[in-house]
Protein backbone atom coordinates (compact mmCIF):
# COMPACT_ATOMS: atom_id res chain seq x y z
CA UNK A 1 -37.60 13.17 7.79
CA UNK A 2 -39.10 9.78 8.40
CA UNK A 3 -36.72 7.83 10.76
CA UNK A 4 -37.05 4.03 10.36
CA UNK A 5 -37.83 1.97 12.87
CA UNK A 6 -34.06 0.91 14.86
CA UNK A 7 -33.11 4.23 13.23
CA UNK A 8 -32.52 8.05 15.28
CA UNK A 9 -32.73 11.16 14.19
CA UNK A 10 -30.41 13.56 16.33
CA UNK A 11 -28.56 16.67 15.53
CA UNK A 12 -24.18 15.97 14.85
CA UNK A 13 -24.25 18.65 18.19
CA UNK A 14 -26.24 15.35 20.06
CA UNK A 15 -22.91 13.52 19.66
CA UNK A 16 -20.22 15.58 18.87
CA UNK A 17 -18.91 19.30 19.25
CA UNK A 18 -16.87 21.35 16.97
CA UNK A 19 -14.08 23.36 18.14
CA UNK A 20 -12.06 26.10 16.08
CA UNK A 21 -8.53 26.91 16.12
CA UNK A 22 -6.93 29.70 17.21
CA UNK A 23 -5.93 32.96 15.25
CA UNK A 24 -1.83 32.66 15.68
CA UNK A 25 -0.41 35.76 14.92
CA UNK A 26 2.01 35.75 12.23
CA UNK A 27 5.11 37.02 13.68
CA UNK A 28 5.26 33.91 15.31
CA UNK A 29 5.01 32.23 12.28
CA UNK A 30 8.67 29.86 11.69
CA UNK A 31 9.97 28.37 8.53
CA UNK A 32 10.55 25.12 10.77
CA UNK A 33 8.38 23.60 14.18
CA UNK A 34 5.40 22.17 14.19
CA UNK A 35 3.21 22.81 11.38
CA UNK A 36 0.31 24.74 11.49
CA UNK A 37 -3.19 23.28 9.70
CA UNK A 38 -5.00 25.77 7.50
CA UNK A 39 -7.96 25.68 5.32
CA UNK A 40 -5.48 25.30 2.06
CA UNK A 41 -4.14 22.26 3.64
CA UNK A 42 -6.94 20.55 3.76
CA UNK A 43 -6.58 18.90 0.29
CA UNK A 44 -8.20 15.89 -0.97
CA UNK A 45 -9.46 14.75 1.81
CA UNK A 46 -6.13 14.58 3.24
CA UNK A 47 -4.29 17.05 5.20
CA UNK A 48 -0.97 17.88 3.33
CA UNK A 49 1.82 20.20 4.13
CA UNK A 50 3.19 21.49 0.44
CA UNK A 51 4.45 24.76 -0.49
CA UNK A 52 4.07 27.53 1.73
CA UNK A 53 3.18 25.57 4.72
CA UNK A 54 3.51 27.75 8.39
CA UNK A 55 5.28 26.46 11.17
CA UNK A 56 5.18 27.38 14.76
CA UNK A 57 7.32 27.50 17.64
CA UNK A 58 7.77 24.01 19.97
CA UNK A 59 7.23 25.40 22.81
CA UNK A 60 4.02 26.60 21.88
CA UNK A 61 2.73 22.96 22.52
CA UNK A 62 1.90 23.06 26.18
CA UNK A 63 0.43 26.62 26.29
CA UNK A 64 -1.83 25.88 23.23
CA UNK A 65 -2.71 22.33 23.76
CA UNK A 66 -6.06 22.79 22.83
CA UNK A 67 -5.58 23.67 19.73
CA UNK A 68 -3.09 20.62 19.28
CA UNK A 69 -4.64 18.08 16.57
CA UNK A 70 -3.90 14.84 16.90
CA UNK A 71 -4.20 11.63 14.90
CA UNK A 72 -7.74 10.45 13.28
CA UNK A 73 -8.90 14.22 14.19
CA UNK A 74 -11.59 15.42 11.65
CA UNK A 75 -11.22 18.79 10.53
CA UNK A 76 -13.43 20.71 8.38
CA UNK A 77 -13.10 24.12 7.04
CA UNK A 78 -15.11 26.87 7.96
CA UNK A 79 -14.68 29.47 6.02
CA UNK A 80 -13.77 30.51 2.23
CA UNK A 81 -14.59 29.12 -1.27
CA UNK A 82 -14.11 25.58 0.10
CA UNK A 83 -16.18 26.04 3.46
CA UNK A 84 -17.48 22.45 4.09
CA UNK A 85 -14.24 20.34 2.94
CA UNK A 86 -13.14 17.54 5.55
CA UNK A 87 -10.33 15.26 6.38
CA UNK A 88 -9.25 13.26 9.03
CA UNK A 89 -6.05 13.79 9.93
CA UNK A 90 -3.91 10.60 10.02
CA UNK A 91 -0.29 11.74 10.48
CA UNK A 92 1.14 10.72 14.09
CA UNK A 93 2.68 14.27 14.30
CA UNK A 94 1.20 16.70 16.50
CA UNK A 95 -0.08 20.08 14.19
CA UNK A 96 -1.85 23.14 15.19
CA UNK A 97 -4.89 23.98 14.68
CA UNK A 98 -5.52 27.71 12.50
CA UNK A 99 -8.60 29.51 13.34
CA UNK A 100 -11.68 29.07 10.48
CA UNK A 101 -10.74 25.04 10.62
CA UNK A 102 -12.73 23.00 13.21
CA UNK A 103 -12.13 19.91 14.82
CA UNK A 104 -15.01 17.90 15.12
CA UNK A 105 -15.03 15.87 18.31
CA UNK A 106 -16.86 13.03 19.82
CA UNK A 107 -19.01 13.27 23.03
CA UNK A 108 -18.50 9.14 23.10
CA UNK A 109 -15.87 8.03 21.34
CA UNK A 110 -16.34 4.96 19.02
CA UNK A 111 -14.44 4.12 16.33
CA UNK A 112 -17.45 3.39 13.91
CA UNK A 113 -19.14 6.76 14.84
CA UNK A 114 -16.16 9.00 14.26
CA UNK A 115 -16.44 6.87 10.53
CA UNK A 116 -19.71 7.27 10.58
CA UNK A 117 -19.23 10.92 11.26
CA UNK A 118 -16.87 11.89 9.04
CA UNK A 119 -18.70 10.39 6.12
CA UNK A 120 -22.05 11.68 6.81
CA UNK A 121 -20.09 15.37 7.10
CA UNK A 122 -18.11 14.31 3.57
CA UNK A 123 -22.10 13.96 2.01
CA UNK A 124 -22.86 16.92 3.59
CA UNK A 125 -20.14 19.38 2.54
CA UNK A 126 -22.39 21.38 0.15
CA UNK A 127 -24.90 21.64 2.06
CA UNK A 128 -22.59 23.36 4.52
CA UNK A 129 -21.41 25.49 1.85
CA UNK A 130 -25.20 26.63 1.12
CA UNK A 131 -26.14 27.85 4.49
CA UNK A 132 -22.81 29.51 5.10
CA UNK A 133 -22.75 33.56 4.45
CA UNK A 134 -20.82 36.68 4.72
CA UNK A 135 -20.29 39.46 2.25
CA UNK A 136 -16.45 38.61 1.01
CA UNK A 137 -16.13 34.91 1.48
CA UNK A 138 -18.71 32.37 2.99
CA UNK A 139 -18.24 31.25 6.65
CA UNK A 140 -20.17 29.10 8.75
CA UNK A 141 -20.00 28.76 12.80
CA UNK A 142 -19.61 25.38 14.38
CA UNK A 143 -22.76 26.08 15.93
CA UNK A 144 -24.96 25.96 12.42
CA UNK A 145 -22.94 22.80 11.92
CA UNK A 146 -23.90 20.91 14.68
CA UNK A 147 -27.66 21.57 13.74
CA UNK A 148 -27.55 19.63 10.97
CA UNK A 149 -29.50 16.16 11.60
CA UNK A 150 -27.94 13.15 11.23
CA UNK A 151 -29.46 9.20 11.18
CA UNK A 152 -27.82 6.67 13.48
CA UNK A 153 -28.77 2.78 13.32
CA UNK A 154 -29.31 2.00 16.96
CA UNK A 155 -27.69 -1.45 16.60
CA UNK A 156 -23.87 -1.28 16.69
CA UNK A 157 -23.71 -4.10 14.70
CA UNK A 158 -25.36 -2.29 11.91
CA UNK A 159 -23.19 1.00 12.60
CA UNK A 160 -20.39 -1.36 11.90
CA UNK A 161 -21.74 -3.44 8.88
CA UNK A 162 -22.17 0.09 6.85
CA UNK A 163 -18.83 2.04 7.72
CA UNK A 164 -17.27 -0.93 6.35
CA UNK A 165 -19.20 -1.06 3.94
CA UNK A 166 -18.47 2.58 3.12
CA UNK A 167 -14.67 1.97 3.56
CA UNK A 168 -14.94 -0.90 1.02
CA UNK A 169 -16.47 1.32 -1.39
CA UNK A 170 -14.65 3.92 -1.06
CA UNK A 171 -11.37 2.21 -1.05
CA UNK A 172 -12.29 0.02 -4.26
CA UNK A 173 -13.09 3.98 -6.22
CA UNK A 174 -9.65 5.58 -4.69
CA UNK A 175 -8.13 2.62 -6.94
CA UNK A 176 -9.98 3.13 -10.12
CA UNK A 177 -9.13 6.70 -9.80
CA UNK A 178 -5.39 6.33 -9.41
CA UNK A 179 -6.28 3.58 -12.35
CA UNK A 180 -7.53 6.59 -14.36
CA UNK A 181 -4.59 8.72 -13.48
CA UNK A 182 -1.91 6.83 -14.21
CA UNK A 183 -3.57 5.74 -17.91
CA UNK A 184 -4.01 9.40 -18.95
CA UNK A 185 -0.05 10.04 -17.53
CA UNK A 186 1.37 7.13 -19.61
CA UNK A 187 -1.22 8.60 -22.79
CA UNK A 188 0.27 12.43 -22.12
């Protein structure tokens, strides 16, 4: 890869690391509590609690803080059919974190990077699919994820200028879709 001038090339391990939940066994799973984040929930780039969502214990919170996700987390999934899907988690409701989803946290915190970030891992979502493996259902480690390289515009101005930029974008297509959606409900 050529890196332009102002430009870096790093690897996403560089700036951030990726931690995985933890394998709850299920006979402490509850039908209320605090909900517990698996790779089906990650939907849409959103994470959404529908169905058959799992629930765990309260008091669980202070002996598994770790694995506590909090608001603006990204979480990616790391295993399965989907390996490679990402959200960021925007609910102010503390969740758990299942094993086979990973929280991708950074070093430095900065709002722009975490955008950044979480885009760049959105583009690359099929390539993590690709290098994942196993014989029943792909998986990948955190580990292969943070090798992946990743340009970063050394001016923070610039950082700035294109996750806006990115947010516009992105924003002005989640309205044309709902646009779409809602034309072929009123044509059903």
């Amino acid at each position: 890869i050529q890196v332009p001038k102002g430009w870096k090339l790093m690897t996403l391990g560089n700036i951030c690391d990726i931690d995985t939940g933890f394998a709850f066994k299920s006979d402490t799973f509850q039908t209320s509590g605090i909900p517990l984040v698996r790779i089906g929930n990650i939907q849409n780039e959103k994470v959404e609690f529908k169905g058959s969502t799992i629930f765990l214990n309260k008091k669980f919170i202070n002996k598994y803080q770790k694995f506590v996700v909090k608001k603006n987390d990204i979480l990616i999934a790391l295993s399965g059919a989907t390996t490679g899907k990402s959200a960021i988690y925007d609910k102010d409701e503390p969740v758990f974190l299942n094993q086979r989803v990973g929280r991708i946290k950074l070093k430095k915190y900065d709002v722009n990077l975490k955008k950044y970030v979480y885009y760049f891992i959105k583009k690359i979502g099929v390539e993590i699919l690709k290098k994942s493996w196993g014989g029943a259902q792909p998986n990948i480690s955190p580990k292969s994820i943070e090798k992946f390289e990743i340009l970063i515009p050394n001016d923070e101005k610039i950082l700035c200028k294109i996750v806006q930029k990115l947010d516009d974008i992105l924003g002005q297509l989640e309205e044309k879709k709902k646009a779409v959606f809602s034309i072929i409900e009123q044509n059903k």
